[in-house]
Protein backbone atom coordinates (compact mmCIF):
# COMPACT_ATOMS: atom_id res chain seq x y z
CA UNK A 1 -94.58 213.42 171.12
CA UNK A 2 -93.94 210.80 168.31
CA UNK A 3 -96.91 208.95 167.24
CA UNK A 4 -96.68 205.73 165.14
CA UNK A 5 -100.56 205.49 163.80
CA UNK A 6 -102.47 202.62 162.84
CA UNK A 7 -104.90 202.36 160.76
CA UNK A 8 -108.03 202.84 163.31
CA UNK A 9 -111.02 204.11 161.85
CA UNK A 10 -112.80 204.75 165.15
CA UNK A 11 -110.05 208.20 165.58
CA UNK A 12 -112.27 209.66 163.23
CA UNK A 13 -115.80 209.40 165.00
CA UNK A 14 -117.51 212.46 165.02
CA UNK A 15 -120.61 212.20 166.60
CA UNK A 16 -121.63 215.57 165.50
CA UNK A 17 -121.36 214.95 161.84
CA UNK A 18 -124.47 213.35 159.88
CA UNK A 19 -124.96 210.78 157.28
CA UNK A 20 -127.37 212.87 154.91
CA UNK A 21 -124.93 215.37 153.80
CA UNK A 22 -123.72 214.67 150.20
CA UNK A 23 -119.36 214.98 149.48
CA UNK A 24 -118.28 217.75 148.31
CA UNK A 25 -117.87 218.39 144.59
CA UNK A 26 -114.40 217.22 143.05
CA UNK A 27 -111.58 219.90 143.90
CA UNK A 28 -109.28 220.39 141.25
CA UNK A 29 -105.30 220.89 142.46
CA UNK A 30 -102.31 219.04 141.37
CA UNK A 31 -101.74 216.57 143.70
CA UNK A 32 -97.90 215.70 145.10
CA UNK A 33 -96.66 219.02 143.35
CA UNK A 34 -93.02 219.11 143.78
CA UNK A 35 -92.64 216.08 146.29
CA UNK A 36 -90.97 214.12 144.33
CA UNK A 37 -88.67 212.38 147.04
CA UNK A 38 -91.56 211.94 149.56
CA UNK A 39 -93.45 209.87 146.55
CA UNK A 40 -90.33 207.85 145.97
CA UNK A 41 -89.73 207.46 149.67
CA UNK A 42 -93.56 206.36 150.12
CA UNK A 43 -93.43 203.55 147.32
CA UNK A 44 -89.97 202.38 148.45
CA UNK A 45 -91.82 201.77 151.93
CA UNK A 46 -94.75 200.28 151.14
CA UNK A 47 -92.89 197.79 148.78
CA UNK A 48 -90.91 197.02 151.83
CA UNK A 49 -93.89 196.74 153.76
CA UNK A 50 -95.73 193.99 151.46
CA UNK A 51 -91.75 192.39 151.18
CA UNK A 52 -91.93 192.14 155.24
CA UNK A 53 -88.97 193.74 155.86
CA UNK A 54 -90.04 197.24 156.60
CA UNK A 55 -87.49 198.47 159.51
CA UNK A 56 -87.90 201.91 161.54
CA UNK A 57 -85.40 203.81 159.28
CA UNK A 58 -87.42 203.11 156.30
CA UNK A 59 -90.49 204.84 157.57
CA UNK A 60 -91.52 207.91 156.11
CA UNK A 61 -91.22 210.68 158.85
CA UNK A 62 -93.84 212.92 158.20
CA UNK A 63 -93.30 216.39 160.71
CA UNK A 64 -96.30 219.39 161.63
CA UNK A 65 -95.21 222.46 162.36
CA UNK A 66 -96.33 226.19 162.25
CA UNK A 67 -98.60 228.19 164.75
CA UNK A 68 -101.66 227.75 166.68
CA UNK A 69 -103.80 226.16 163.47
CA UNK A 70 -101.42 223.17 163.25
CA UNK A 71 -100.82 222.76 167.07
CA UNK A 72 -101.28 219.04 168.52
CA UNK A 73 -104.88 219.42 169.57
CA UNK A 74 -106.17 219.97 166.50
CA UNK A 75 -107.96 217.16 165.03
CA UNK A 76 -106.76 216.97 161.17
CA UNK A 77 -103.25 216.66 162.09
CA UNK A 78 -103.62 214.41 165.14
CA UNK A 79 -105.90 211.76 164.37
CA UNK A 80 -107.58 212.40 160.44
CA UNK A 81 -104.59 212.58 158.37
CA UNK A 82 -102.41 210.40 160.06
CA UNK A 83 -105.14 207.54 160.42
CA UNK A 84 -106.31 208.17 156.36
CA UNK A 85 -102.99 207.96 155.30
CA UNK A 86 -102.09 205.23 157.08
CA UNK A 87 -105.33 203.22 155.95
CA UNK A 88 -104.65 204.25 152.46
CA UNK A 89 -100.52 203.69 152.04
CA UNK A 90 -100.28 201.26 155.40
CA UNK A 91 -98.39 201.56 158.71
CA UNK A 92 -95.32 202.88 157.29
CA UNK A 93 -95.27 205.99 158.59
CA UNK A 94 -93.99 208.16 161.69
CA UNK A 95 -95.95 211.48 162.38
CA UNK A 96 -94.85 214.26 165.11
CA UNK A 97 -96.09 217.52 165.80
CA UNK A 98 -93.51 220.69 166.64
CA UNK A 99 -96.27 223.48 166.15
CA UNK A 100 -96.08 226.26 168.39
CA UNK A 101 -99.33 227.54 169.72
CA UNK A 102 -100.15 231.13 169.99
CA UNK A 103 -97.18 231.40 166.95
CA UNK A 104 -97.31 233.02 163.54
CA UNK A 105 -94.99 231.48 161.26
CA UNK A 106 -92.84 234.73 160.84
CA UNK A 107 -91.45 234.13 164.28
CA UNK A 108 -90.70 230.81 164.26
CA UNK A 109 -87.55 232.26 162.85
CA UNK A 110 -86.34 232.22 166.09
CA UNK A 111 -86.89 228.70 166.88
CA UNK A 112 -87.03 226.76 163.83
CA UNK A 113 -83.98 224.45 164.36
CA UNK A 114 -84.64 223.71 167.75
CA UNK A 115 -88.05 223.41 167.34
CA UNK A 116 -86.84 220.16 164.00
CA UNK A 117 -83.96 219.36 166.01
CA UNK A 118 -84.33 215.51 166.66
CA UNK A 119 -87.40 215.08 164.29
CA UNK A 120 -85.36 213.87 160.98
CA UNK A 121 -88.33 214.43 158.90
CA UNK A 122 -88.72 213.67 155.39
CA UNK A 123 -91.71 215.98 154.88
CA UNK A 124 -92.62 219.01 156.64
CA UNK A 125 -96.26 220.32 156.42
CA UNK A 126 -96.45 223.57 157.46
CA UNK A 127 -99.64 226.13 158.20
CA UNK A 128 -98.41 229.95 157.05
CA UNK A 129 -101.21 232.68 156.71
CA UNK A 130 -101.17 235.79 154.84
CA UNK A 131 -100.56 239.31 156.14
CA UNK A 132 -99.09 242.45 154.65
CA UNK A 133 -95.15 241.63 155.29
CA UNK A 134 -96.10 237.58 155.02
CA UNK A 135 -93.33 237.20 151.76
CA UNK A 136 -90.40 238.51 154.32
CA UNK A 137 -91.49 235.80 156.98
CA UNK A 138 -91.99 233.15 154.11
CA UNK A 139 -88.89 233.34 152.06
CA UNK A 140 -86.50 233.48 155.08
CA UNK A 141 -88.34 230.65 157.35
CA UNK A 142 -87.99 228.69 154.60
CA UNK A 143 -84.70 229.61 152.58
CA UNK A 144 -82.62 230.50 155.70
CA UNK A 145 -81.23 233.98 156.92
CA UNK A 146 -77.97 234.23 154.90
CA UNK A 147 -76.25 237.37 156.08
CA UNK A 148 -77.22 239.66 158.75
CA UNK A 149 -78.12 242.64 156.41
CA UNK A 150 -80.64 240.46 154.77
CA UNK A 151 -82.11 240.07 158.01
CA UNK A 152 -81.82 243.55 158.95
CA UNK A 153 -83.63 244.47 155.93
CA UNK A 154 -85.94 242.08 156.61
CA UNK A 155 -86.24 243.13 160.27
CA UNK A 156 -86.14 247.35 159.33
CA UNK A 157 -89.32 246.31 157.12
CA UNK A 158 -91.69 244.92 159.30
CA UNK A 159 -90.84 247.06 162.86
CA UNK A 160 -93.22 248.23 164.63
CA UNK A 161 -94.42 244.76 164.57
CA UNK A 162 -91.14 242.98 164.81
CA UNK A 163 -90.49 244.63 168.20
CA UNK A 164 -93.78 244.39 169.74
CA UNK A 165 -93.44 240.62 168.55
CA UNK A 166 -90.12 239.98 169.79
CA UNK A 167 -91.69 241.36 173.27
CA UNK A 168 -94.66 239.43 173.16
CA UNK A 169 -93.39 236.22 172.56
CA UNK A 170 -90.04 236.85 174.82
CA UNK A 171 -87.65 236.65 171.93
CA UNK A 172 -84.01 238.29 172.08
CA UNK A 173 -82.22 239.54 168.92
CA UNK A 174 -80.06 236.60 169.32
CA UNK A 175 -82.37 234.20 168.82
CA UNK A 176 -82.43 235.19 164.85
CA UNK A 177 -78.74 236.31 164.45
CA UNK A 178 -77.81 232.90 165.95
CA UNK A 179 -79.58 231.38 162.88
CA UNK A 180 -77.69 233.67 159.95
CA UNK A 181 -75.76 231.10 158.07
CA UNK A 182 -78.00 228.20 158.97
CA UNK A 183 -79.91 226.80 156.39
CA UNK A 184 -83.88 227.36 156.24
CA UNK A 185 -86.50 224.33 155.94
CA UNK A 186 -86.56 223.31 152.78
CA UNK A 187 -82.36 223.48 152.55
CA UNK A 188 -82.14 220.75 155.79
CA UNK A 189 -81.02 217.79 155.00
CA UNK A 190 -81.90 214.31 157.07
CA UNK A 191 -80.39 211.49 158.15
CA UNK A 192 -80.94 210.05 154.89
CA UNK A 193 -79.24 212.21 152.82
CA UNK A 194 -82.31 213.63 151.21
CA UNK A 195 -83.75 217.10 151.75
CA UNK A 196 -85.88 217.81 153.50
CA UNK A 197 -89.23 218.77 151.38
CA UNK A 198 -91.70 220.78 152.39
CA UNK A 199 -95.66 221.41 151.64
CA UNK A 200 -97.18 224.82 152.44
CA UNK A 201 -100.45 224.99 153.44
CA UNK A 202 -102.42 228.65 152.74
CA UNK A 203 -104.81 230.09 154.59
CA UNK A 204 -108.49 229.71 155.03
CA UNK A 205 -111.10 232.17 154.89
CA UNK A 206 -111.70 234.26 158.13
CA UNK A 207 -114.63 235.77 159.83
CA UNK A 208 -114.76 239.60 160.84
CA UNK A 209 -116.53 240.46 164.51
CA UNK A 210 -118.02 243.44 165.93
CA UNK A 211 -114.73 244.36 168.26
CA UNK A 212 -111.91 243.89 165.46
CA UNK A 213 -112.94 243.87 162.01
CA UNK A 214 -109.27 243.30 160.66
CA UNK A 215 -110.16 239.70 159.80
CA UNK A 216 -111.60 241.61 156.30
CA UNK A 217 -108.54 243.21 155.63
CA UNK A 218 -106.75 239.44 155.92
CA UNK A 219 -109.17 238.78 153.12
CA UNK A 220 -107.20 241.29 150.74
CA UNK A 221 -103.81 239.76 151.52
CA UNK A 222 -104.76 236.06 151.73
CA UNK A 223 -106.17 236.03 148.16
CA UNK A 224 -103.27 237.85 146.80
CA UNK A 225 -100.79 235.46 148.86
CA UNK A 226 -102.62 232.41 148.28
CA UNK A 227 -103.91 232.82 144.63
CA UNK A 228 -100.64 234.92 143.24
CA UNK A 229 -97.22 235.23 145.86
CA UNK A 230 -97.22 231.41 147.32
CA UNK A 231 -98.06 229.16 144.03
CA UNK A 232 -95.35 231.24 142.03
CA UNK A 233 -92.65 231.28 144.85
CA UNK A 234 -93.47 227.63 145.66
CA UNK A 235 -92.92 226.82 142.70
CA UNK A 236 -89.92 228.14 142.12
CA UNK A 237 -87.93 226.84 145.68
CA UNK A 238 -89.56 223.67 144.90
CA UNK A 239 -92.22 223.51 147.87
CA UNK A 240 -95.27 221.37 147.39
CA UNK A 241 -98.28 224.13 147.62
CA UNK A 242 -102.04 223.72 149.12
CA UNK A 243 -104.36 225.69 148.06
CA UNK A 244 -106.78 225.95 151.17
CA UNK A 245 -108.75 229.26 150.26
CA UNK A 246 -110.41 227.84 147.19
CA UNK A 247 -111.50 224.94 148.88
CA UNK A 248 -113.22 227.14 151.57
CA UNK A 249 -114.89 229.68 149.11
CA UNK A 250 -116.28 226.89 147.37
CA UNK A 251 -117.60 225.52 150.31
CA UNK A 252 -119.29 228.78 152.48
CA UNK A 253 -120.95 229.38 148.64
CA UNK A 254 -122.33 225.29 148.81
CA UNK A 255 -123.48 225.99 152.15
CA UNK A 256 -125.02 229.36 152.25
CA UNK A 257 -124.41 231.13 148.71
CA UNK A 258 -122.02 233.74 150.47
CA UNK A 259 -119.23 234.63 152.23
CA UNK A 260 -119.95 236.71 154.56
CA UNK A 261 -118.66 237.03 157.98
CA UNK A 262 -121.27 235.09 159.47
CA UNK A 263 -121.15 231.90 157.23
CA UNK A 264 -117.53 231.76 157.53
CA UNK A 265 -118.02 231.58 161.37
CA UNK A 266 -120.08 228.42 161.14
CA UNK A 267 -116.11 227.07 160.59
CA UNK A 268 -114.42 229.14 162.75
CA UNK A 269 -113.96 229.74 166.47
CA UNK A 270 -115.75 233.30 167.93
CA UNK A 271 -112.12 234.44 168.17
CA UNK A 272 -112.62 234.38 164.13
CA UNK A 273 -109.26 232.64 163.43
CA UNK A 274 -109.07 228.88 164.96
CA UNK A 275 -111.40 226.17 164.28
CA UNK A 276 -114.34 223.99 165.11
CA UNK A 277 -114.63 220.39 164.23
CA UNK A 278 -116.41 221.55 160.71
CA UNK A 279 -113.19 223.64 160.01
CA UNK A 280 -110.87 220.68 161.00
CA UNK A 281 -112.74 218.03 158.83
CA UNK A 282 -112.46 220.74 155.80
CA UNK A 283 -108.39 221.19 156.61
CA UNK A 284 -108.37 217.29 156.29
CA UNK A 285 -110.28 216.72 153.16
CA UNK A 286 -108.37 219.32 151.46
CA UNK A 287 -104.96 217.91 152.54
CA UNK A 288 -105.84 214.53 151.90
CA UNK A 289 -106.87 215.20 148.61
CA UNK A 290 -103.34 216.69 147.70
CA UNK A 291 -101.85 213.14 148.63
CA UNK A 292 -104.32 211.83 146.26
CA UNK A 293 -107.13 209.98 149.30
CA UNK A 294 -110.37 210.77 148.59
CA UNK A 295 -112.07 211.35 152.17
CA UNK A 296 -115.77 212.03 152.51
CA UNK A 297 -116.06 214.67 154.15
CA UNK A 298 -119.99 215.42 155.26
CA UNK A 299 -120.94 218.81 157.21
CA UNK A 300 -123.93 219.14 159.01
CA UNK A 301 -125.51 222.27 160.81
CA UNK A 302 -125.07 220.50 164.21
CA UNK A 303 -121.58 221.11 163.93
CA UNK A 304 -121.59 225.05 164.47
CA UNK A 305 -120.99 226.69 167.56
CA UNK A 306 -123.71 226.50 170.24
């Protein structure tokens, strides 16, 4: 569903969230990191928009996409970022949402150019989180699968959890060797003639429970992906990069001087992966920071889980 959003503050009423908390303390990142044509794009727009004659082509098409963390009903990508950037930059642009629920990123490999088919984005914003094999999904999601031994290798690597993935989410072989040749991502080009750019999103903290305690061992890999593997490789096939972890370590130690499983579950579901409102508003202030909108974000204890 394409959604053209206006600049309506009342989207992001939370009744849960209080007026006594204090913002959070400045987050240092580098804001618009390797989206150069997206900037360009923006400023070209807006000067249209103040010129009055801003038409639809010259709207900057702004595209979600990833797994369950990005999917429509999520509040930071449906209502807060849209509406904030549009009260910030003005009604210039055009936001849709392809996220797959239930989806890790890896096997959107299947899917990926049906999934953008239609969408002509300028920018893709895309959730990824870390896991041992999370470079394999990465670099071909995003560069493209260019010959069927790199995939194979790729494939060989990660089995048994390629195969039990390809069952659980109905996939046939095909579906990946019909993309070898086909460019990834960030090598699309739109309508325009630009390509498409891209900004990864990391991963946030998660919270262990008494059934499954793997959420720790995500712990291991995110900080290695998110603090060494993504800023390096995103910066060198010229993806814009979001830190999300340090934002949420600096927040559970604000809150509750820890990390521990159960202060990281104030943001999270019970699953111990998808989030509450808190987590959503966090998501949102961090992202809006990187396009430079400072959004005051206020948590309260009424927003945990009852």
């Amino acid at each position: 569903m394409k959604l053209t959003v206006t600049a309506a503050l009342a989207v992001l009423a939370f009744a849960v969230f209080g007026q006594n908390s204090s913002p959070l303390p400045g987050y240092s990142l580098s804001p618009w990191q390797n989206l150069d044509c997206t900037k360009a794009l923006l400023e070209k727009a807006r000067q249209k928009l103040k010129d009055g004659t801003l038409t639809p082509k010259d709207r900057v098409r702004i595209v979600f996409y990833g797994q369950s963390l990005a999917a429509k009903d999520n509040a930071w990508a449906a209502k807060i970022f849209p509406a904030e950037m549009t009260r910030k930059y003005g009604d210039i642009f055009t936001f849709e949402n392809k996220a797959r629920g239930g989806w890790v990123a890896g096997w959107l490999l299947a899917t990926y150019l049906e999934d953008l088919a239609g969408t002509d984005p300028d920018l893709v914003i895309i959730h990824d989180y870390p896991s041992p094999k999370r470079e394999y999904y990465a670099c071909l999601l995003f560069g493209g699968i260019k010959t069927k031994a790199e995939f194979d290798e790729w494939y060989n690597t990660i089995k048994p959890e390629a195969e039990a993935n390809v069952k659980r989410y109905k996939l046939k072989k095909e579906n990946f060797d019909n993309k070898l040749g086909k460019p990834g991502i960030r090598n699309m080009t739109n309508s325009r003639g630009s390509r498409v750019e891209v900004l990864l999103l990391g991963d946030h903290y998660r919270n262990a429970t008494g059934k499954d305690v793997k959420y720790d061992k995500f712990d291991k890999y995110g900080d290695e992906n998110s603090f060494q593997f993504y800023p390096k490789w995103a910066k060198e096939q010229q993806l814009g990069y979001l830190d999300l972890r340090s934002l949420w370590k600096q927040v559970l130690l604000k809150e509750y001087g820890n990390m521990s499983s159960e202060s990281r579950a104030h943001y999270l579901r019970p699953d111990g992966e998808h989030l509450i409102n808190a987590g959503q508003l966090l998501w949102a202030y961090c992202v809006l920071r990187y396009f430079d909108i400072d959004y005051d974000y206020h948590e309260t204890k009424a927003a945990a889980p009852k």
